[in-house]
C-alpha atoms as a PDB file:
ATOM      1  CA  UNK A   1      -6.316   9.949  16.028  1.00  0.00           C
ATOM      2  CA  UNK A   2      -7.442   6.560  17.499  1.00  0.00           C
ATOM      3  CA  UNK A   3      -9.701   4.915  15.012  1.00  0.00           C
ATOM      4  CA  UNK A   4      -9.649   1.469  16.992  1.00  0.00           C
ATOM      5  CA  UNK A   5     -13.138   2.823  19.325  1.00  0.00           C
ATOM      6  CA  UNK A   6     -15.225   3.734  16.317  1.00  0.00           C
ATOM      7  CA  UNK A   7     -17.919   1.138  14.485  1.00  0.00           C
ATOM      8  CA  UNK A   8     -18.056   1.858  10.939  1.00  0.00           C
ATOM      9  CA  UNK A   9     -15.440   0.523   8.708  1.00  0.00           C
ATOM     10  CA  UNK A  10     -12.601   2.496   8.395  1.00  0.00           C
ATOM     11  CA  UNK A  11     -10.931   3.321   4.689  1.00  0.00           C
ATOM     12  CA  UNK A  12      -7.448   3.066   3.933  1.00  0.00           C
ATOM     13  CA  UNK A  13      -5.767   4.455   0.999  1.00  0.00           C
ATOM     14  CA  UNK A  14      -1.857   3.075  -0.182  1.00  0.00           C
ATOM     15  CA  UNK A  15       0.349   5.603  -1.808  1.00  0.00           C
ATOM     16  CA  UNK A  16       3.879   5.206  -3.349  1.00  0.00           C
ATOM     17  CA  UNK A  17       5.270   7.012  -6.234  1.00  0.00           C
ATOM     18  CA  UNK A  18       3.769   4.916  -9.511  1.00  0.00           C
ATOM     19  CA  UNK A  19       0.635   2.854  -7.744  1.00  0.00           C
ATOM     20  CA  UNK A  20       3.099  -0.070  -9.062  1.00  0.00           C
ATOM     21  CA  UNK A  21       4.580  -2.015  -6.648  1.00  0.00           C
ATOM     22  CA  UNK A  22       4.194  -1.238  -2.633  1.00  0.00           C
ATOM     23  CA  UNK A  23       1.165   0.092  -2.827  1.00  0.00           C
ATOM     24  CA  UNK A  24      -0.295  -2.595  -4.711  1.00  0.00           C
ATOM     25  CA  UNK A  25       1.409  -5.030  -2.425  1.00  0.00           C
ATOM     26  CA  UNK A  26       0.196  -3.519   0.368  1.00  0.00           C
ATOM     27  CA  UNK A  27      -3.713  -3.309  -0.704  1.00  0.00           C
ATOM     28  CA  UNK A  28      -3.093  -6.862  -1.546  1.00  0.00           C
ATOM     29  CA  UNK A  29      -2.139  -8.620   1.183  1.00  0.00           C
ATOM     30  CA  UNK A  30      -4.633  -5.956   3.877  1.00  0.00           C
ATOM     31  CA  UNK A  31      -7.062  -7.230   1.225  1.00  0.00           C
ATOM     32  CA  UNK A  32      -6.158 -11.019   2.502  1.00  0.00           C
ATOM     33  CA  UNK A  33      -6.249 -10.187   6.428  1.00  0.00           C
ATOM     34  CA  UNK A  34      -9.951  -9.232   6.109  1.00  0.00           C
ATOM     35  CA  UNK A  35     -10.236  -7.685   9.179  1.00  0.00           C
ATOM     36  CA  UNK A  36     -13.749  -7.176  10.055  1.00  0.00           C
ATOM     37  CA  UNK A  37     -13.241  -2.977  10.385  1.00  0.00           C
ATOM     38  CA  UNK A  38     -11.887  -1.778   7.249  1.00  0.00           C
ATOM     39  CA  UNK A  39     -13.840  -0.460   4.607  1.00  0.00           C
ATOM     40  CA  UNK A  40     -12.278   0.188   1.100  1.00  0.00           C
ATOM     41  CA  UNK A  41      -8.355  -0.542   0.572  1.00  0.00           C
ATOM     42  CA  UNK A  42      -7.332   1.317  -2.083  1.00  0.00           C
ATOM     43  CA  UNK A  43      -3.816   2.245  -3.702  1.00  0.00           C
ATOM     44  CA  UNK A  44      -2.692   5.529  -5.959  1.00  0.00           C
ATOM     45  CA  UNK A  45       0.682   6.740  -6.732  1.00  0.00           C
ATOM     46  CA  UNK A  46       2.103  10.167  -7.213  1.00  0.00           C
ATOM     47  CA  UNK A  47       1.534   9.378 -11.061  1.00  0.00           C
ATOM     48  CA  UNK A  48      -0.235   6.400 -12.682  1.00  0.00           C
ATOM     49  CA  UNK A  49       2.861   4.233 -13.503  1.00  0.00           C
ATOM     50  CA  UNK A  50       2.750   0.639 -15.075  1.00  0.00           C
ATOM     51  CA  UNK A  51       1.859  -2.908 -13.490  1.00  0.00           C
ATOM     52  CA  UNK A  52       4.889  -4.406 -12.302  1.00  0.00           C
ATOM     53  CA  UNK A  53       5.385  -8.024 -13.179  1.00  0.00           C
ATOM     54  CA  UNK A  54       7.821  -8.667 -10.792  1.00  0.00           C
ATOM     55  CA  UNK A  55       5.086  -7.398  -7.526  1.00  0.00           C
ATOM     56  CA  UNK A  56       2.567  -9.735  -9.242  1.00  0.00           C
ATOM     57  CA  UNK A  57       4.855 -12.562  -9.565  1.00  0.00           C
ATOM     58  CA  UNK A  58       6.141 -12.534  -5.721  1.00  0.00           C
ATOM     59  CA  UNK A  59       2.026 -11.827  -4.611  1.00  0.00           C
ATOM     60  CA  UNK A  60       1.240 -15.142  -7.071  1.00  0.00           C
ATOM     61  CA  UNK A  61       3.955 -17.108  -4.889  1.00  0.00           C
ATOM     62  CA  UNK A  62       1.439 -16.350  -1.984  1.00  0.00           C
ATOM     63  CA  UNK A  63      -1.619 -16.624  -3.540  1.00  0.00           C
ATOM     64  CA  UNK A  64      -3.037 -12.837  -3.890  1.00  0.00           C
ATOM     65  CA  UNK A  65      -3.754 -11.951  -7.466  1.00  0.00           C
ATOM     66  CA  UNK A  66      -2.889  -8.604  -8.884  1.00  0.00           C
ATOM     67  CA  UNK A  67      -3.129  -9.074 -12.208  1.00  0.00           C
ATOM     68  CA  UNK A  68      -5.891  -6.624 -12.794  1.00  0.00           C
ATOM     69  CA  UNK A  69      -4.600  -3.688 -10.935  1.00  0.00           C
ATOM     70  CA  UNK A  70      -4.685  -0.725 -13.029  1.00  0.00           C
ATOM     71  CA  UNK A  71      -2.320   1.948 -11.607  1.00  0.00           C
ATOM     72  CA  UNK A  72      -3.836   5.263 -10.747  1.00  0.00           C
ATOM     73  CA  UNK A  73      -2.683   8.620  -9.580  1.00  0.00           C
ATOM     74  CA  UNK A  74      -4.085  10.742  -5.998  1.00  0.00           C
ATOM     75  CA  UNK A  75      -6.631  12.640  -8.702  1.00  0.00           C
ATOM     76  CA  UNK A  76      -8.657   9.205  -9.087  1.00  0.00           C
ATOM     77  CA  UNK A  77      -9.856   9.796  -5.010  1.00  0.00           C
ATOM     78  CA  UNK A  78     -11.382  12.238  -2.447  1.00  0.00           C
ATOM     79  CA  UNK A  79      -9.017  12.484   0.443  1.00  0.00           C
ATOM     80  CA  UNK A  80     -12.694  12.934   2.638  1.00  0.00           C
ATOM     81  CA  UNK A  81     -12.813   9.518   2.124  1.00  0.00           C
ATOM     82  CA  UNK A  82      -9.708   8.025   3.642  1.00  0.00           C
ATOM     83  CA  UNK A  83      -9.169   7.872   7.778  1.00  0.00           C
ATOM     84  CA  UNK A  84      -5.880   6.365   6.820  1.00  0.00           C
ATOM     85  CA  UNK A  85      -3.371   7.342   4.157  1.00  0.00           C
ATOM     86  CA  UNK A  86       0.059   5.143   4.294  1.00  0.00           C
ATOM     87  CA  UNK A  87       2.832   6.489   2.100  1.00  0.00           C
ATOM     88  CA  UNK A  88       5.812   4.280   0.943  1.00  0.00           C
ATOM     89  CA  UNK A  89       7.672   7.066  -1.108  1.00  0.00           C
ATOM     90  CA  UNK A  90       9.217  10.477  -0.100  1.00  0.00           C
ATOM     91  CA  UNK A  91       7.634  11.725  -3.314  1.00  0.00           C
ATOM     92  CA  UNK A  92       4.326  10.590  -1.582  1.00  0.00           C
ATOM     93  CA  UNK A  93       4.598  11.565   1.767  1.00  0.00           C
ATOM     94  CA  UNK A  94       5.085  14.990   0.117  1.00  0.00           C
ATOM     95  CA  UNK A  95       1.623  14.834  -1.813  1.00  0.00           C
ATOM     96  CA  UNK A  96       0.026  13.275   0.982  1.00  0.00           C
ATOM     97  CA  UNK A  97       0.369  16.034   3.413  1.00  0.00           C
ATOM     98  CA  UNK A  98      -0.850  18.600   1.048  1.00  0.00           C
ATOM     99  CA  UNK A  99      -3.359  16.157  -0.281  1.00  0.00           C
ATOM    100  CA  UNK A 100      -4.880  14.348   2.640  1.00  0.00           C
ATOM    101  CA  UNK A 101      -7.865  16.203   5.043  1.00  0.00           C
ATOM    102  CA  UNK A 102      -7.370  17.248   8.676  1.00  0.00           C
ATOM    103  CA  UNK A 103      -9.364  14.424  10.086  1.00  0.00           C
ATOM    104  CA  UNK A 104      -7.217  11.587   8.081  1.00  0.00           C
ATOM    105  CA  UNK A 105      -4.013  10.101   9.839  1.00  0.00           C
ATOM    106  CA  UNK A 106      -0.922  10.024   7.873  1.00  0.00           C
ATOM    107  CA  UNK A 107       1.637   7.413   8.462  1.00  0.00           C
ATOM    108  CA  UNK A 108       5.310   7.132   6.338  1.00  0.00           C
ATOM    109  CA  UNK A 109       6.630   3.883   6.205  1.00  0.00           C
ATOM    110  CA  UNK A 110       9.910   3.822   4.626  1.00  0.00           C
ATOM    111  CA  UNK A 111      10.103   1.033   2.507  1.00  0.00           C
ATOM    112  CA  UNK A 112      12.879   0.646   0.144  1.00  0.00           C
ATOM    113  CA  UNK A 113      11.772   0.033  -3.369  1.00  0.00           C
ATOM    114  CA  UNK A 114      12.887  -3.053  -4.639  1.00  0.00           C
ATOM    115  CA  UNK A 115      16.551  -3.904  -6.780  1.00  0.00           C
ATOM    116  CA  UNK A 116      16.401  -4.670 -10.088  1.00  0.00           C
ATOM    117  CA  UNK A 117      19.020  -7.046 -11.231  1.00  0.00           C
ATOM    118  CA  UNK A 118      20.043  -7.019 -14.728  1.00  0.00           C
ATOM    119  CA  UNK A 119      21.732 -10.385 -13.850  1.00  0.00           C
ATOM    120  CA  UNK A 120      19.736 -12.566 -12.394  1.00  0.00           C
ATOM    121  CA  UNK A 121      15.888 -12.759 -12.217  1.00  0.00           C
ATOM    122  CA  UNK A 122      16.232 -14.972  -8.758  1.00  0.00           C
ATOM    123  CA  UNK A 123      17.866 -11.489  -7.190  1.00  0.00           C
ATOM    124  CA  UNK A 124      15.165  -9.461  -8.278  1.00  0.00           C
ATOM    125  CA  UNK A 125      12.481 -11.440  -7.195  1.00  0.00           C
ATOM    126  CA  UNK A 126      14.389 -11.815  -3.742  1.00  0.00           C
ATOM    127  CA  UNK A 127      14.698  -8.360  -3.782  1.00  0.00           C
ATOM    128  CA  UNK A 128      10.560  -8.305  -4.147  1.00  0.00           C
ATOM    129  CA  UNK A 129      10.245 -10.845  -1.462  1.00  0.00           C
ATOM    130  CA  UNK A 130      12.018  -8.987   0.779  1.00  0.00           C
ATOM    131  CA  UNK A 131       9.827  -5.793   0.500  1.00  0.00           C
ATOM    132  CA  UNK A 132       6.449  -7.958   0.856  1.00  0.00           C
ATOM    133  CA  UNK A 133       7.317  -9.606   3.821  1.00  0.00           C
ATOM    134  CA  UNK A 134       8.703  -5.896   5.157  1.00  0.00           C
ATOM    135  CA  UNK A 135       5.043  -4.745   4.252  1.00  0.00           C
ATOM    136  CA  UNK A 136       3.389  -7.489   5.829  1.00  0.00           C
ATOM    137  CA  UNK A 137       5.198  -7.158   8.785  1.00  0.00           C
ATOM    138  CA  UNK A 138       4.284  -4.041   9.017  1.00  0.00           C
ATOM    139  CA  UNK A 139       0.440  -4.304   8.119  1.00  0.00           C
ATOM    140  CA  UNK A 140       0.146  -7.294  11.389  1.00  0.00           C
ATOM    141  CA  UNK A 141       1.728  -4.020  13.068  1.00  0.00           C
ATOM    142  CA  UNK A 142      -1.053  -1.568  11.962  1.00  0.00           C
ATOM    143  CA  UNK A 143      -3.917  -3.969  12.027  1.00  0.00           C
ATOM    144  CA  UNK A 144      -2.784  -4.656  15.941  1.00  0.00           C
ATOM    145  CA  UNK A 145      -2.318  -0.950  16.881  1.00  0.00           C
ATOM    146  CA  UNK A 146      -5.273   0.910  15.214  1.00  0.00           C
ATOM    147  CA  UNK A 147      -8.049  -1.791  14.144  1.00  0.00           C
ATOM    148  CA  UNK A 148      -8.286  -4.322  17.052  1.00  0.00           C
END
């Protein structure tokens, strides 16, 4: 489904497995691109995990605040109102094709969740780094192909 000939805004939904850290990074930063054609961003996980300090931390570095996300599960939306639903887990991709309606596209990007490093902070937050820019990179991609 081409989306990029239609006029009214177009909603995108975020999904990973906790609504904790891609997700969240994602709705953040195609929060900051404001293209002119998209509606409500949103972001749910397969279950409501916890805010991540580490995702808000790296976001901070580029000035997008996520402080006040609150993480919710697929149950807090209508899949009706999504014409986009972009997974980040397997575990979502699953839910998401059971979950989303026939007129909504699907996409699975396969990012890797970030490492944790019990031994330095510095490779953690790398590790975060490294999965924002992945997503942003990716987002440019999107925004190019289906809402320009």
């Amino acid at each position: 489904m081409n989306h990029k000939d239609e006029t009214k805004a177009v909603n995108i939904l975020f999904a990973c497995t906790q609504n904790a850290v891609r997700s969240v990074i994602a709705k953040g930063l195609l929060q900051q691109k404001h293209a002119s054609n998209i509606g409500q961003i949103a972001s749910c996980g397969v279950i409501a995990g916890v805010p991540d300090g580490f995702a808000m931390a790296v976001m901070s570095e580029i000035d997008i605040d996520i402080t006040d996300h609150e993480p919710v599960a697929f149950d807090s939306f209508s899949a009706a109102d999504f014409q986009f639903v972009i997974s980040f887990s397997h575990d979502a991709e699953h839910v998401v094709t059971q979950w989303a309606s026939p007129n909504t596209t699907t996409l699975f990007w396969e990012v890797q969740a970030p490492v944790l490093s019990e031994s330095s902070r510095e490779d953690t937050l790398a590790s975060y780094r490294a999965l924002r820019d992945d997503i942003a990179g990716r987002l440019d991609s999107f925004i190019s192909e289906h809402l320009t």
